[in-house]
Protein backbone atom coordinates (compact mmCIF):
# COMPACT_ATOMS: atom_id res chain seq x y z
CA UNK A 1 213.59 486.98 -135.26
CA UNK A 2 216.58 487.83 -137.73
CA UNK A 3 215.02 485.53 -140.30
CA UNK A 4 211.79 483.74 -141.45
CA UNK A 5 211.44 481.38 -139.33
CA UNK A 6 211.75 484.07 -136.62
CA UNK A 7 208.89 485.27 -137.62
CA UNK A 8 207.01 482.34 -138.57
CA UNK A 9 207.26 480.51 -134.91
CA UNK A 10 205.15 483.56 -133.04
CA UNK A 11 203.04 484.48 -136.74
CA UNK A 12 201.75 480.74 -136.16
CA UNK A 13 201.06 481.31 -132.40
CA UNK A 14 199.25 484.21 -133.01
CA UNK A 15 197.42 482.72 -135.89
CA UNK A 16 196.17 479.71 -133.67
CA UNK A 17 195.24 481.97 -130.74
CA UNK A 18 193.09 484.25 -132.22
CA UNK A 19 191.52 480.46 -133.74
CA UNK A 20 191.41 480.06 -130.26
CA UNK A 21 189.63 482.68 -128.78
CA UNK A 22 186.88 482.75 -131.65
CA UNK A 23 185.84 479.02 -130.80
CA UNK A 24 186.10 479.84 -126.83
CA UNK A 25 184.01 483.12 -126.92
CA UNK A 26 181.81 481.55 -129.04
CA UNK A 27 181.33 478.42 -126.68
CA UNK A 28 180.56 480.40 -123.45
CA UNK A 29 178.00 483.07 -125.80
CA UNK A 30 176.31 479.54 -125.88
CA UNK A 31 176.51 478.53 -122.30
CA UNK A 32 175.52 482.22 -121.43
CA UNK A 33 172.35 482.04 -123.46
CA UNK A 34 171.00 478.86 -122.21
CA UNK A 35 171.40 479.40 -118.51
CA UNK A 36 169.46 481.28 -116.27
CA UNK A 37 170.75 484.88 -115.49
CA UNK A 38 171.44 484.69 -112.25
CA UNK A 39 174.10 481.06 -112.69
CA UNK A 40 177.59 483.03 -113.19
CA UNK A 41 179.52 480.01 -112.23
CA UNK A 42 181.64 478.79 -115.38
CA UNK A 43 181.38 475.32 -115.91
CA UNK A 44 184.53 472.63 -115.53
CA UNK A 45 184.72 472.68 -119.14
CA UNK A 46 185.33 476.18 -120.03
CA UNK A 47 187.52 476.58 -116.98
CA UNK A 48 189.39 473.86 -118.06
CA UNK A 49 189.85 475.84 -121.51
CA UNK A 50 191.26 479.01 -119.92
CA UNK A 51 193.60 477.24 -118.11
CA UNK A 52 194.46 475.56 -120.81
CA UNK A 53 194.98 479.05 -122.64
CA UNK A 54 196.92 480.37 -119.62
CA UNK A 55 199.13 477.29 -119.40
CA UNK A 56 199.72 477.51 -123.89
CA UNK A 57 200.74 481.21 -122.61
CA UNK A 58 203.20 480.67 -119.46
CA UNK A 59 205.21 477.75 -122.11
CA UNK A 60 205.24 479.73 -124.81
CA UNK A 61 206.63 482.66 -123.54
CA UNK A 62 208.83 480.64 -121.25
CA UNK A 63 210.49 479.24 -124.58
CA UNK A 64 210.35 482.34 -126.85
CA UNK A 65 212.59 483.77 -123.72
CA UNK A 66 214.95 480.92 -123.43
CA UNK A 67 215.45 480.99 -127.60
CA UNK A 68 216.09 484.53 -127.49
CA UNK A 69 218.76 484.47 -124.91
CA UNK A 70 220.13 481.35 -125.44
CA UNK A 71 220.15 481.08 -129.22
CA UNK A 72 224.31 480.60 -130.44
CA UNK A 73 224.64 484.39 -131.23
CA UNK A 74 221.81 485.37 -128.16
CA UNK A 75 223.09 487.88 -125.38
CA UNK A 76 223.49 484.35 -123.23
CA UNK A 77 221.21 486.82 -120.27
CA UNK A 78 223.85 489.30 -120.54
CA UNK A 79 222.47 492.38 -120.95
CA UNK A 80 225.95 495.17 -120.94
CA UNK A 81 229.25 494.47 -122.20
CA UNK A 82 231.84 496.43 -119.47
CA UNK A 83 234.67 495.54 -121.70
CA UNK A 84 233.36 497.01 -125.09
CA UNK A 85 231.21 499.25 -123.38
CA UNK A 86 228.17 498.57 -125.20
CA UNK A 87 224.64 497.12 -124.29
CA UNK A 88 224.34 493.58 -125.71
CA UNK A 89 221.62 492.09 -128.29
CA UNK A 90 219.08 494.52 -127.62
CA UNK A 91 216.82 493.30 -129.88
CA UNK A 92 217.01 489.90 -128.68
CA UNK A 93 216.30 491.63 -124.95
CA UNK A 94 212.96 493.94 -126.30
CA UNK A 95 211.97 489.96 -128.36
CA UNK A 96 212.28 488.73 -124.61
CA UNK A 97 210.80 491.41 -122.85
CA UNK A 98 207.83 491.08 -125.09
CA UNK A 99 207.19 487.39 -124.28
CA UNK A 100 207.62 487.97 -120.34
CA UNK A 101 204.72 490.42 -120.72
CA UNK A 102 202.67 487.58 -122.45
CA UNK A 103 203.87 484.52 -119.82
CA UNK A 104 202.71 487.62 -116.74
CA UNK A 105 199.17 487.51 -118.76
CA UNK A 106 198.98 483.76 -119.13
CA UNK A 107 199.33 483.45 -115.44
CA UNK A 108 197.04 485.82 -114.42
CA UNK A 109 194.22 484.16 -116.85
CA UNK A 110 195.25 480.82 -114.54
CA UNK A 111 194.92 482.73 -110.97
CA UNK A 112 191.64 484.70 -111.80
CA UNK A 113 190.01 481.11 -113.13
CA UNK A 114 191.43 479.23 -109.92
CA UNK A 115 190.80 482.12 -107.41
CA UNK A 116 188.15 484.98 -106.89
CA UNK A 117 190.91 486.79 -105.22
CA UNK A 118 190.85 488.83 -108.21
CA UNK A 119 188.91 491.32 -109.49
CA UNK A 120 186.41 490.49 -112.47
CA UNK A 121 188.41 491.21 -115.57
CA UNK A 122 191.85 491.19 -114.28
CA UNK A 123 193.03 488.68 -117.05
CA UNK A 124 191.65 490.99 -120.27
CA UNK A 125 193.65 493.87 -118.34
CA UNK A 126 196.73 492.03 -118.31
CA UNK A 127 196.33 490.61 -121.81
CA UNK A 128 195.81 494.47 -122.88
CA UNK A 129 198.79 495.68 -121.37
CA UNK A 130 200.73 492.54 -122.70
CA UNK A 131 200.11 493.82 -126.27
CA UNK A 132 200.59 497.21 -125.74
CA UNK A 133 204.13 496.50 -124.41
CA UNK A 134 204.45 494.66 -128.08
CA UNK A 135 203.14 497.78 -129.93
CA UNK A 136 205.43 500.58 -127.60
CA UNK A 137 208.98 498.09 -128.30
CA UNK A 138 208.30 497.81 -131.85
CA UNK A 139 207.10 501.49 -132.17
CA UNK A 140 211.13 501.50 -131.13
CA UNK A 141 212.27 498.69 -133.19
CA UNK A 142 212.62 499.86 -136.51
CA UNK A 143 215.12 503.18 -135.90
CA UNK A 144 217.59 503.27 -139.07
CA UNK A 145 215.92 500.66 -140.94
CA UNK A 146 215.11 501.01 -144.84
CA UNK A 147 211.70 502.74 -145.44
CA UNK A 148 210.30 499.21 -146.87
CA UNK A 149 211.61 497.28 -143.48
CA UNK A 150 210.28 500.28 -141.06
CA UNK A 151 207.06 500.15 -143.11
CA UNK A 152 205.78 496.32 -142.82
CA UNK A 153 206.96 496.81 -138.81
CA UNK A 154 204.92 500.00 -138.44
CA UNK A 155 201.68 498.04 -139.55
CA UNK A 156 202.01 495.70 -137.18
CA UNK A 157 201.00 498.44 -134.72
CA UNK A 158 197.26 498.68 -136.38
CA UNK A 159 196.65 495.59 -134.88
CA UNK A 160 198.57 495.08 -131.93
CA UNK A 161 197.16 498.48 -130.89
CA UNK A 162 193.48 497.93 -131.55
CA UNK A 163 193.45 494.51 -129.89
CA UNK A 164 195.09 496.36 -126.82
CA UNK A 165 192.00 498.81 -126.92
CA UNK A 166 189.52 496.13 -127.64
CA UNK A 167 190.80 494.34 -124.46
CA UNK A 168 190.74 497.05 -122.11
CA UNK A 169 187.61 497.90 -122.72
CA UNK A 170 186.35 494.34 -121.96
CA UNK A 171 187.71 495.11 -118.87
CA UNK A 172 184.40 497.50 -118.33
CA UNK A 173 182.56 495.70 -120.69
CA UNK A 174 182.51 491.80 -119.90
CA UNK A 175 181.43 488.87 -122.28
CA UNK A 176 180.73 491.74 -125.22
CA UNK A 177 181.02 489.21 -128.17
CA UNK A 178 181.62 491.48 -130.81
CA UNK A 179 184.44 493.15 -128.91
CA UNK A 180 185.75 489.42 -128.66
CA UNK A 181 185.93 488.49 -131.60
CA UNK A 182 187.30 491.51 -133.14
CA UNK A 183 190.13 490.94 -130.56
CA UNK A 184 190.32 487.10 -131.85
CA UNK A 185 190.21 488.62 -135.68
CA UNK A 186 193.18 491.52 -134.45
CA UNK A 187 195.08 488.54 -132.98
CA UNK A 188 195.01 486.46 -136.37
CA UNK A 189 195.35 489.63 -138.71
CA UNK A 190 198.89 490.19 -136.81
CA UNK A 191 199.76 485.86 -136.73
CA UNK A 192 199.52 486.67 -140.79
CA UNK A 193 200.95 489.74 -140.88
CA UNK A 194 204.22 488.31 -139.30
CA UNK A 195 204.24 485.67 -142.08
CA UNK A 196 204.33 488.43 -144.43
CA UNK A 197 207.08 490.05 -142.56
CA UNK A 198 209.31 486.84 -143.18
CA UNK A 199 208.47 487.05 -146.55
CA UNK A 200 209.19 491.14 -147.48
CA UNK A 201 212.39 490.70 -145.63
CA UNK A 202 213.56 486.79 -145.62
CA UNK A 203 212.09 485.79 -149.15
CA UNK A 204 212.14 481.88 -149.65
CA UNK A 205 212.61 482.30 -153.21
CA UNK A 206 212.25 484.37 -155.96
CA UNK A 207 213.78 488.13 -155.92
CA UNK A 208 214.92 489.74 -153.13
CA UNK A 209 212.56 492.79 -152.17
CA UNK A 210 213.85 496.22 -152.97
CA UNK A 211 213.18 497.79 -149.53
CA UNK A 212 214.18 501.80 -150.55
CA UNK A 213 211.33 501.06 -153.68
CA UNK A 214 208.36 503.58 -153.09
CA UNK A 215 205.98 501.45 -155.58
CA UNK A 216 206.85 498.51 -152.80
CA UNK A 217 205.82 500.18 -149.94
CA UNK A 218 202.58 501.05 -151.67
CA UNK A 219 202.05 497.57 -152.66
CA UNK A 220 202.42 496.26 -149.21
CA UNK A 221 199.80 498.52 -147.84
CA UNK A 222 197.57 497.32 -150.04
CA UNK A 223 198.49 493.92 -149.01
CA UNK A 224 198.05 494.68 -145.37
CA UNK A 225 193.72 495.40 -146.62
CA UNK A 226 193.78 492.34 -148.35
CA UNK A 227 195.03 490.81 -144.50
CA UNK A 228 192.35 492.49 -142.93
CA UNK A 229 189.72 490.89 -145.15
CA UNK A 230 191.15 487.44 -144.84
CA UNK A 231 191.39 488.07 -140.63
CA UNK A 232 187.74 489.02 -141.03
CA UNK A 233 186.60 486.10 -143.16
CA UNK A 234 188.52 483.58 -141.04
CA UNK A 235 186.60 484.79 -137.99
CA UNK A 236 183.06 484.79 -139.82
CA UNK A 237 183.44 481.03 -140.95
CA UNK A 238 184.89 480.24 -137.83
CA UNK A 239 182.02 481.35 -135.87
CA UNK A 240 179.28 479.70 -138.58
CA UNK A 241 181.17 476.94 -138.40
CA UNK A 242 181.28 476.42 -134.35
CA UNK A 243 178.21 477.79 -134.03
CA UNK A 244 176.30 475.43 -136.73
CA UNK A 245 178.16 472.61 -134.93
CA UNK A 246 176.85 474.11 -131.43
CA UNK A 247 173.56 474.13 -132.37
CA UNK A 248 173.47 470.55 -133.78
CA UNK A 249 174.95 468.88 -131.20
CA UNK A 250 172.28 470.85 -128.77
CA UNK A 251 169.36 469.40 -130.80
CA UNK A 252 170.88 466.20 -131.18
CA UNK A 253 171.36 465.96 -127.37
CA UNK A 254 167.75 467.18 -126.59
CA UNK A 255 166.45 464.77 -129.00
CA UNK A 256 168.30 461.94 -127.43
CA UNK A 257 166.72 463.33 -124.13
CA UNK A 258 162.97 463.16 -125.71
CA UNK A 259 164.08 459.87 -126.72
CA UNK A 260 164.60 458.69 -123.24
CA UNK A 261 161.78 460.05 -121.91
CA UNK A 262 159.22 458.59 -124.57
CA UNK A 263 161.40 455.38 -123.70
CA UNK A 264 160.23 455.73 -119.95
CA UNK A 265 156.48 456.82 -120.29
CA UNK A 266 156.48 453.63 -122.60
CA UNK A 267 157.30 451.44 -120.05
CA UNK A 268 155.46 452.78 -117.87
CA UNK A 269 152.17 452.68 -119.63
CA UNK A 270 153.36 448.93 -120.18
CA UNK A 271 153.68 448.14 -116.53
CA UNK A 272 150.01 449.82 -116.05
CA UNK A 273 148.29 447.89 -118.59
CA UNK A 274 150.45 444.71 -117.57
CA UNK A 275 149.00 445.76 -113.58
CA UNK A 276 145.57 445.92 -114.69
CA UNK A 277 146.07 442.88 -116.70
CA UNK A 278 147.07 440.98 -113.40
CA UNK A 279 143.78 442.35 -112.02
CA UNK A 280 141.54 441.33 -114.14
């Protein structure tokens, strides 16, 4: 993650998956509220979205992994260095450690969809203790950094730490849309916060930041509202947006359905008349 694009790569994941989750919870709200109570059995195509979500999670974390150990300057899975006596690359390791949580949560969302071997909301606990791991190794990532670089890094604990919380409590409190979507809107308010990380630190043009500047670090908190409001506006279009398309697809399908069945009394008031016809 030493420069932008190592922050871009997982700022776009996370950006994407809380996309992800807003269109997903939103689909089974629908599916919930036109079935009878007592059907809990998820149909093949939502199942075949969280194991879809569970396999995007196992890959990605199995490559964020492999790029932090094996990048040209990685610790190459070497974790102490007996000859220097030092440890090796630890930020690369707590990077790595971070994505193994993340691939462990991916595969439980694929064994709790294929199996009822576990309980009912084993995947949201894993997912919450997945990004509470992130928030507890970068509470520990920024020692002896300049205020401005320990400052954007700190942040990213408002919403790695709230979307931890917001999880576990789906754990007691299942299919709670609003506690859904605020843990899609957490998920996209940190995919846009790393972006801004990349650009504090790495800038792509322009003047470098100055990152002992007080007026800086007052700027970028200000910035980090202004992310908020976007993460919550992204989520409230989303959801009109899948939810508008939801709902027309669900009256064009039950017209089409009226259709058929006007099509079929037609005929057979045809055949009756044509019958009587015959008769006569």
């Amino acid at each position: 993650m030493a420069n932008f694009g190592g922050h871009a790569i997982p700022g776009s994941f996370f950006l994407l998956y809380g996309l992800w989750l807003t269109v997903k919870h939103l689909l089974q709200l629908h599916w919930r509220r036109s079935q009878p109570k007592a059907r809990n059995e998820m149909p093949p195509f939502l199942k075949k979205m969280e194991y879809f979500e569970g396999g995007l999670q196992i890959f990605a974390a199995f490559v964020g992994i492999m790029v932090e150990q094996f990048v040209v300057d990685g610790p190459h899975a070497h974790l102490y260095d007996k000859e220097n006596d030092s440890w090796v690359k630890l930020m690369n390791w707590q990077h790595s450690t971070m994505y193994l949580f993340f691939g462990i949560s991916g595969f439980v969302c694929v064994v709790s969809t294929a199996s009822k071997l576990l309980p009912v909301g084993a995947d949201r606990f894993a997912l919450s203790v997945a990004l509470f791991v992130e928030g507890f190794l970068f509470y520990h990532h920024v020692a002896h950094r300049p205020h401005l670089d320990a400052h954007v890094h700190t942040l990213l604990l408002v919403p790695v730490f709230a979307g931890s919380a917001s999880t576990m409590l789906e754990v007691f409190k299942r299919n709670h849309i609003i506690l859904e979507l605020f843990k899609a809107g957490m998920f996209i308010l940190q995919g846009s916060w790393f972006y801004q990380i990349g650009f504090v630190l790495y800038p792509l043009r322009g003047p470098e930041w100055k990152l002992t500047l007080s007026d800086n670090v007052m700027f970028v908190t200000m910035c980090f509202c202004w992310h908020l409001a976007a993460a919550m506006f992204i989520v409230a279009a989303t959801s009109a947006l899948v939810w508008f398309t939801v709902k027309r697809c669900s009256a064009r399908g039950r017209d089409i359905e009226i259709g058929m069945r006007n099509v079929g009394s037609n005929s057979s008031s045809q055949k009756a008349l044509l019958e009587e016809s015959d008769e006569e």
